[in-house]
PDB file of N, CA and C in Angstrom:
ATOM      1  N   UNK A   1       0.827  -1.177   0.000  1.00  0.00           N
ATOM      2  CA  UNK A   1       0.000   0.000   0.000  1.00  0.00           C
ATOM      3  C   UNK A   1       0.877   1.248   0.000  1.00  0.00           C
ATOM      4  N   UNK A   2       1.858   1.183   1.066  1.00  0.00           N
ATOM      5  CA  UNK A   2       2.626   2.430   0.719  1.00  0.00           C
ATOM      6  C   UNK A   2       3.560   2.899  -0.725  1.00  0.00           C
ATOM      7  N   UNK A   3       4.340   1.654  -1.324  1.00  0.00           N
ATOM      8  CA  UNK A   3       4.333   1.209  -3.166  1.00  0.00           C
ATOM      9  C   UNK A   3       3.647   2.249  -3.424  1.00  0.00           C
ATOM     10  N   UNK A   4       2.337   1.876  -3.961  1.00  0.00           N
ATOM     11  CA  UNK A   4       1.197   2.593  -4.230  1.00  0.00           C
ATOM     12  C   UNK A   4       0.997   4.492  -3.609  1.00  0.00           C
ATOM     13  N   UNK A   5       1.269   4.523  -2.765  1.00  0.00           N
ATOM     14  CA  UNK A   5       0.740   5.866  -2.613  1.00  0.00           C
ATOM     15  C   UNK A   5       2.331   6.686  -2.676  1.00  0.00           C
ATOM     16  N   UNK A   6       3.073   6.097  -2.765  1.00  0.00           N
ATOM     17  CA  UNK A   6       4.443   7.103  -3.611  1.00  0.00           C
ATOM     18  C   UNK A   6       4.656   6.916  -4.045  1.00  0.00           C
ATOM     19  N   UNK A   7       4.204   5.480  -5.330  1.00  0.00           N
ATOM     20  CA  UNK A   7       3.886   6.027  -6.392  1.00  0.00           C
ATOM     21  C   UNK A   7       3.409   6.802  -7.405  1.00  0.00           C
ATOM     22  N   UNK A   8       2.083   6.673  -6.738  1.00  0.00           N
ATOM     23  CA  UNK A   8       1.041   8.005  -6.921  1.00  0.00           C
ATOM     24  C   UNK A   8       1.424   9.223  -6.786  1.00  0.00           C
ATOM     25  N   UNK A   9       2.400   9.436  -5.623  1.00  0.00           N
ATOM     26  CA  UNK A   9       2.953  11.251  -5.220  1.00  0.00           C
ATOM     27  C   UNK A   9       3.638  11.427  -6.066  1.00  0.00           C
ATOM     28  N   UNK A  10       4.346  10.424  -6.428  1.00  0.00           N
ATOM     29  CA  UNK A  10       5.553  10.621  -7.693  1.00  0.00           C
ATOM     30  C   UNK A  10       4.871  11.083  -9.018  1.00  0.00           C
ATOM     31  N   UNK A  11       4.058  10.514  -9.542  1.00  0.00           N
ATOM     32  CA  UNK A  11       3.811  10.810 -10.597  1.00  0.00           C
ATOM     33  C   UNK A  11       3.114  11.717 -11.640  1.00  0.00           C
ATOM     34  N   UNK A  12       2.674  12.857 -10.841  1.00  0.00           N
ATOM     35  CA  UNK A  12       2.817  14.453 -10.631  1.00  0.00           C
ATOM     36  C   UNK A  12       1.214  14.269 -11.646  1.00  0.00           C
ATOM     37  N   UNK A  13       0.319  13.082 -11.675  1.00  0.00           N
ATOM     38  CA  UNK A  13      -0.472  13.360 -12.632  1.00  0.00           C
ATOM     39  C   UNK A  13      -2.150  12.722 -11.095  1.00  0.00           C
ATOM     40  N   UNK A  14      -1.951  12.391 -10.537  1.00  0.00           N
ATOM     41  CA  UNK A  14      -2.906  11.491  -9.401  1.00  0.00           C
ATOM     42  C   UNK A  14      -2.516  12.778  -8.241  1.00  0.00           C
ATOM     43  N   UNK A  15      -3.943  13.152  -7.986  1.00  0.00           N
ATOM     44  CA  UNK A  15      -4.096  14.002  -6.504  1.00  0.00           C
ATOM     45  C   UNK A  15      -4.847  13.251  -5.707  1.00  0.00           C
ATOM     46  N   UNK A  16      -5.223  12.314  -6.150  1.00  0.00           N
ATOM     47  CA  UNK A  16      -6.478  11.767  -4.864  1.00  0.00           C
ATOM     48  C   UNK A  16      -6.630  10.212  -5.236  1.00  0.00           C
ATOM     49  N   UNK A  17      -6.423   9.220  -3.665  1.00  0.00           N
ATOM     50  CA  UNK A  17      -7.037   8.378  -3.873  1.00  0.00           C
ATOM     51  C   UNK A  17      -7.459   7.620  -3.434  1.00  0.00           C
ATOM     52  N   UNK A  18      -8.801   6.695  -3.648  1.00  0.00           N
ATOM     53  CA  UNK A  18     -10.217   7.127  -3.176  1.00  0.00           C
ATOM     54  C   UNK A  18      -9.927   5.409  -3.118  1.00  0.00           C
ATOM     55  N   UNK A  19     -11.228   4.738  -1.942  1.00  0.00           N
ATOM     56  CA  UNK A  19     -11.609   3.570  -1.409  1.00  0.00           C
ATOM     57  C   UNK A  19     -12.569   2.859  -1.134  1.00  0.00           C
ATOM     58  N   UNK A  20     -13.050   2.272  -1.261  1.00  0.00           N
ATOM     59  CA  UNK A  20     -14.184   1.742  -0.709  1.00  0.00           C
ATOM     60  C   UNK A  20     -14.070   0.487   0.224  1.00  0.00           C
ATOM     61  N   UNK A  21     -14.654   0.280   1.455  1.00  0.00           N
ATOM     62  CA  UNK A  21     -14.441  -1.215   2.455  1.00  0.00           C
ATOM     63  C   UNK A  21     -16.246  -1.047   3.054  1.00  0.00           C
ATOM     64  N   UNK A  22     -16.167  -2.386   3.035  1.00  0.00           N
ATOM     65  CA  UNK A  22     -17.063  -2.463   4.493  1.00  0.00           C
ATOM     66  C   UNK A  22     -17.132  -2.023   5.474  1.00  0.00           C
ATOM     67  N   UNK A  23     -18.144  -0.643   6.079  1.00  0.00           N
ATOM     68  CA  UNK A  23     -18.188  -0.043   6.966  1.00  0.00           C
ATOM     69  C   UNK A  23     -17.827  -0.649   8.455  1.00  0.00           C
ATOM     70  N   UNK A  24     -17.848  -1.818   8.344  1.00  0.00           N
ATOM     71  CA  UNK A  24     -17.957  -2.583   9.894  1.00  0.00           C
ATOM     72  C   UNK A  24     -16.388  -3.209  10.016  1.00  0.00           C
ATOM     73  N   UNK A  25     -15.784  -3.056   9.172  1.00  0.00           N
ATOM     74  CA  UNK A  25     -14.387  -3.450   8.786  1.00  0.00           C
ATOM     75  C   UNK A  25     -13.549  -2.592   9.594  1.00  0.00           C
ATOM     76  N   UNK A  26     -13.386  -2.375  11.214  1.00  0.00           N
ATOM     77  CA  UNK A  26     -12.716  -1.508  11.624  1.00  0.00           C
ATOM     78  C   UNK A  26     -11.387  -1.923  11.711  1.00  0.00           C
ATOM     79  N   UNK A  27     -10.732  -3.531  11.334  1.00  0.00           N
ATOM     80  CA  UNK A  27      -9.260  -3.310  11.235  1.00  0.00           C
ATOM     81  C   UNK A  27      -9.050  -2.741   9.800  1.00  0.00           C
ATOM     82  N   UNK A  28      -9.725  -2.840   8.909  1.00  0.00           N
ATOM     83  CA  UNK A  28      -9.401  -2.336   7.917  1.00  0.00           C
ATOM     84  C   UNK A  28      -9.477  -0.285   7.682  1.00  0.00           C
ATOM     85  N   UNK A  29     -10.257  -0.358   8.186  1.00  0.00           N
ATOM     86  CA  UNK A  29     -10.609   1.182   8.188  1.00  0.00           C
ATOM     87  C   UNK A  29      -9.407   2.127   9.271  1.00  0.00           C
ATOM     88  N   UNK A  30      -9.027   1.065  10.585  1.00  0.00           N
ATOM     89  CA  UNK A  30      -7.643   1.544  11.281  1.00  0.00           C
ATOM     90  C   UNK A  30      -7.217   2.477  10.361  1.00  0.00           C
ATOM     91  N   UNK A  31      -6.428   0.525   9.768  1.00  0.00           N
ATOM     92  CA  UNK A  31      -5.361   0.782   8.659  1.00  0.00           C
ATOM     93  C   UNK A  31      -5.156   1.927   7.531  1.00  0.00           C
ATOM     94  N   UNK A  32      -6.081   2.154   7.262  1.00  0.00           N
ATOM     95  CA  UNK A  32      -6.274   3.524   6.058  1.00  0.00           C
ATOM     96  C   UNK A  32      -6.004   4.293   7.065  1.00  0.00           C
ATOM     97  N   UNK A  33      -6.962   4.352   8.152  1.00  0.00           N
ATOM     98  CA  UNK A  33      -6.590   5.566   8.472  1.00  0.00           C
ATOM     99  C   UNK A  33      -5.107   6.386   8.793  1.00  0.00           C
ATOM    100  N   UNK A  34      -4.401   5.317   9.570  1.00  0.00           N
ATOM    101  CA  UNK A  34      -2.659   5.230   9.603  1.00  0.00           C
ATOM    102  C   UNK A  34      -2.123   5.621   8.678  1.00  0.00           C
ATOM    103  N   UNK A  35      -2.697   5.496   7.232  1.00  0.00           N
ATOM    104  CA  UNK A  35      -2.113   6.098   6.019  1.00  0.00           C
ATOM    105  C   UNK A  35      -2.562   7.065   5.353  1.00  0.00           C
ATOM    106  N   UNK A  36      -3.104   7.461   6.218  1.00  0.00           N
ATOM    107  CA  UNK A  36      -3.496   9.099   5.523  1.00  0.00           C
ATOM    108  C   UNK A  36      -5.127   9.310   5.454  1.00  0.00           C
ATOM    109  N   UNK A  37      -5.718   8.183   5.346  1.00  0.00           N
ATOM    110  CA  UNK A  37      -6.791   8.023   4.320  1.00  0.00           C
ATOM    111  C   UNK A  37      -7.919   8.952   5.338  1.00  0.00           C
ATOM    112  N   UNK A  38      -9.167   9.217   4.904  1.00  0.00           N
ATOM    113  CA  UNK A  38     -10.203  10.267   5.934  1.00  0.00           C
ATOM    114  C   UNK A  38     -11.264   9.535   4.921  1.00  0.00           C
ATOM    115  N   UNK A  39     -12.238   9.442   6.086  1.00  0.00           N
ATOM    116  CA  UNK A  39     -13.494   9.155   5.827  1.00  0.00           C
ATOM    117  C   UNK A  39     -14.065   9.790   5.029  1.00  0.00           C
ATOM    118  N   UNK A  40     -15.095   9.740   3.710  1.00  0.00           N
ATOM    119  CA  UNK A  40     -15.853  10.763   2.799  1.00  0.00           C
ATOM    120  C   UNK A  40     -17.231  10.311   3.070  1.00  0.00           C
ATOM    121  N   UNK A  41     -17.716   9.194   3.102  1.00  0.00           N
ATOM    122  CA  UNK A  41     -19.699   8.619   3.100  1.00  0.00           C
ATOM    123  C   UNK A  41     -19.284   7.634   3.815  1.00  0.00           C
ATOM    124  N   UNK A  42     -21.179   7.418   3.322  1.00  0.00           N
ATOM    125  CA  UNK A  42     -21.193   6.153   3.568  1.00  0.00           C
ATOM    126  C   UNK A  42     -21.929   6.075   2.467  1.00  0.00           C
ATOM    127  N   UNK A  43     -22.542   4.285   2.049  1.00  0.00           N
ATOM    128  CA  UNK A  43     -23.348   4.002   1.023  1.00  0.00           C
ATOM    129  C   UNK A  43     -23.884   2.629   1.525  1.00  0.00           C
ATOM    130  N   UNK A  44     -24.969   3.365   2.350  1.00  0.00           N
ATOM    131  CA  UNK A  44     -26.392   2.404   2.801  1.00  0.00           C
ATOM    132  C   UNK A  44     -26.527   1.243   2.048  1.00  0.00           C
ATOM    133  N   UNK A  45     -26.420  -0.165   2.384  1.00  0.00           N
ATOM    134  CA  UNK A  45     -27.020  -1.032   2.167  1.00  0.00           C
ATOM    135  C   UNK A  45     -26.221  -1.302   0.610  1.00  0.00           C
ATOM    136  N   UNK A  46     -25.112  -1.075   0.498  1.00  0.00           N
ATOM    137  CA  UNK A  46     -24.697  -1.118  -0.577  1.00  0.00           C
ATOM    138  C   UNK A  46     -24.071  -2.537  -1.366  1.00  0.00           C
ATOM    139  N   UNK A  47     -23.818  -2.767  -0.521  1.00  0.00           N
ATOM    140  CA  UNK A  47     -23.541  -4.536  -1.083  1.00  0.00           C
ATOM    141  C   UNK A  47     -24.257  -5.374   0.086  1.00  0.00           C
ATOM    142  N   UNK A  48     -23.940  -6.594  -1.285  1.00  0.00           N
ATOM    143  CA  UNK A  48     -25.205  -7.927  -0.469  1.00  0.00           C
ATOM    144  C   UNK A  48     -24.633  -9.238  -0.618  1.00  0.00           C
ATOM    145  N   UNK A  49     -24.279 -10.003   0.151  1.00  0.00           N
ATOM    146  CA  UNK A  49     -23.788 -11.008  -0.079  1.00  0.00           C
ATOM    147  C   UNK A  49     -24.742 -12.811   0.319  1.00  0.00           C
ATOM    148  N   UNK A  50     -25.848 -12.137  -0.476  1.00  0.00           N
ATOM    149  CA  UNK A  50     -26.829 -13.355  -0.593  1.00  0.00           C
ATOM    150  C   UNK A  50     -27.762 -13.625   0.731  1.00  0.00           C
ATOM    151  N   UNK A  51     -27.105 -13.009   2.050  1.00  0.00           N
ATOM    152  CA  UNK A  51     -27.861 -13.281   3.001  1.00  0.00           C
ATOM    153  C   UNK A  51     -29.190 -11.639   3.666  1.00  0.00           C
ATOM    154  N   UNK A  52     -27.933 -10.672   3.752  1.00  0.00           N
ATOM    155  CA  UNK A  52     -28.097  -9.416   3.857  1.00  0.00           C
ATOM    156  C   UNK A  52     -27.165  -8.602   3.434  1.00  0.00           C
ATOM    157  N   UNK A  53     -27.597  -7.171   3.630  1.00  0.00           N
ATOM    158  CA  UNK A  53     -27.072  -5.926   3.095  1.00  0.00           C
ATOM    159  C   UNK A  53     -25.847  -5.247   3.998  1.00  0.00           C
ATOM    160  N   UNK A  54     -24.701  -5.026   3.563  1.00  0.00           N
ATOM    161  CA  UNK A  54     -24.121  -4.541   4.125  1.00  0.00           C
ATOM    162  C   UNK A  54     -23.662  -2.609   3.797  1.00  0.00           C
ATOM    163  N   UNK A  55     -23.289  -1.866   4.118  1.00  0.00           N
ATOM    164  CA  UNK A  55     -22.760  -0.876   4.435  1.00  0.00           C
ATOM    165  C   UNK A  55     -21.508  -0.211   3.929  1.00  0.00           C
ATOM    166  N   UNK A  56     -21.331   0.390   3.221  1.00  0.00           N
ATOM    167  CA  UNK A  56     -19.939   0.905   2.192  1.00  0.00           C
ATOM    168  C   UNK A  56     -19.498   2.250   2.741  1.00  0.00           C
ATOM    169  N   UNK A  57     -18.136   1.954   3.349  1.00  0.00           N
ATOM    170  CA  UNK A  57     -17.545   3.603   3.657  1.00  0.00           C
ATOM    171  C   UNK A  57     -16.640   3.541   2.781  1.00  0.00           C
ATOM    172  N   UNK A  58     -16.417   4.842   2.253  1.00  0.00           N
ATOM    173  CA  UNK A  58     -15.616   5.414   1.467  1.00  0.00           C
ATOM    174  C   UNK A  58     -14.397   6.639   1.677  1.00  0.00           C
ATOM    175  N   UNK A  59     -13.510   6.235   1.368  1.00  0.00           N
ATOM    176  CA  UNK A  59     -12.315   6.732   2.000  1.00  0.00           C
ATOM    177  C   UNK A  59     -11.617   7.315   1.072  1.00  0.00           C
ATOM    178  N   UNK A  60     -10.511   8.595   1.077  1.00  0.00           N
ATOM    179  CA  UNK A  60      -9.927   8.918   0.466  1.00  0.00           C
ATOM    180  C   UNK A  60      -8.758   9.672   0.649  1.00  0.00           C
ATOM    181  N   UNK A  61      -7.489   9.652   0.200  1.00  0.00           N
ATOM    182  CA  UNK A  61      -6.309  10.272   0.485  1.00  0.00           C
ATOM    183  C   UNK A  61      -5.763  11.517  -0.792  1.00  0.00           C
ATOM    184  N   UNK A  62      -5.680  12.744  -0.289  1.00  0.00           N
ATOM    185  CA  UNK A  62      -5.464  13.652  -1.010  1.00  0.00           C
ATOM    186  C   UNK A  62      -3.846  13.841  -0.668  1.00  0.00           C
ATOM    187  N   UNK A  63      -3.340  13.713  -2.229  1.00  0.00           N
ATOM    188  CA  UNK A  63      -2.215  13.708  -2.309  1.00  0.00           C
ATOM    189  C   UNK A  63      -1.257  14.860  -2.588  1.00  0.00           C
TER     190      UNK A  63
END
């Protein structure tokens, strides 16, 4: 992940970049956050994995 985001700084053409996880995913959501990343939504009921609906936060790092 870090690869990726200096790569991105490097390449003088990417200002922002953006995520999506499972809202309930708080080791995952930590983790972004440790790297810069800030919360933008949410998106209600946004995926479904055959049983019920789950919850989409969206994250993003301005570079």
């Amino acid at each position: 992940m870090n690869a990726l985001i200096d790569r991105s700084k490097g390449n003088g053409l990417t200002k922002k970049i953006t995520l999506v996880t499972r809202a309930y995913n708080e080791r995952a959501i930590a983790l972004y956050e440790k790297l810069g990343f800030q919360q933008e939504g949410i998106f209600r009921q946004d995926s479904y994995d055959g049983e019920r609906y789950y919850d989409s936060l969206s994250m993003a790092l301005f570079l």
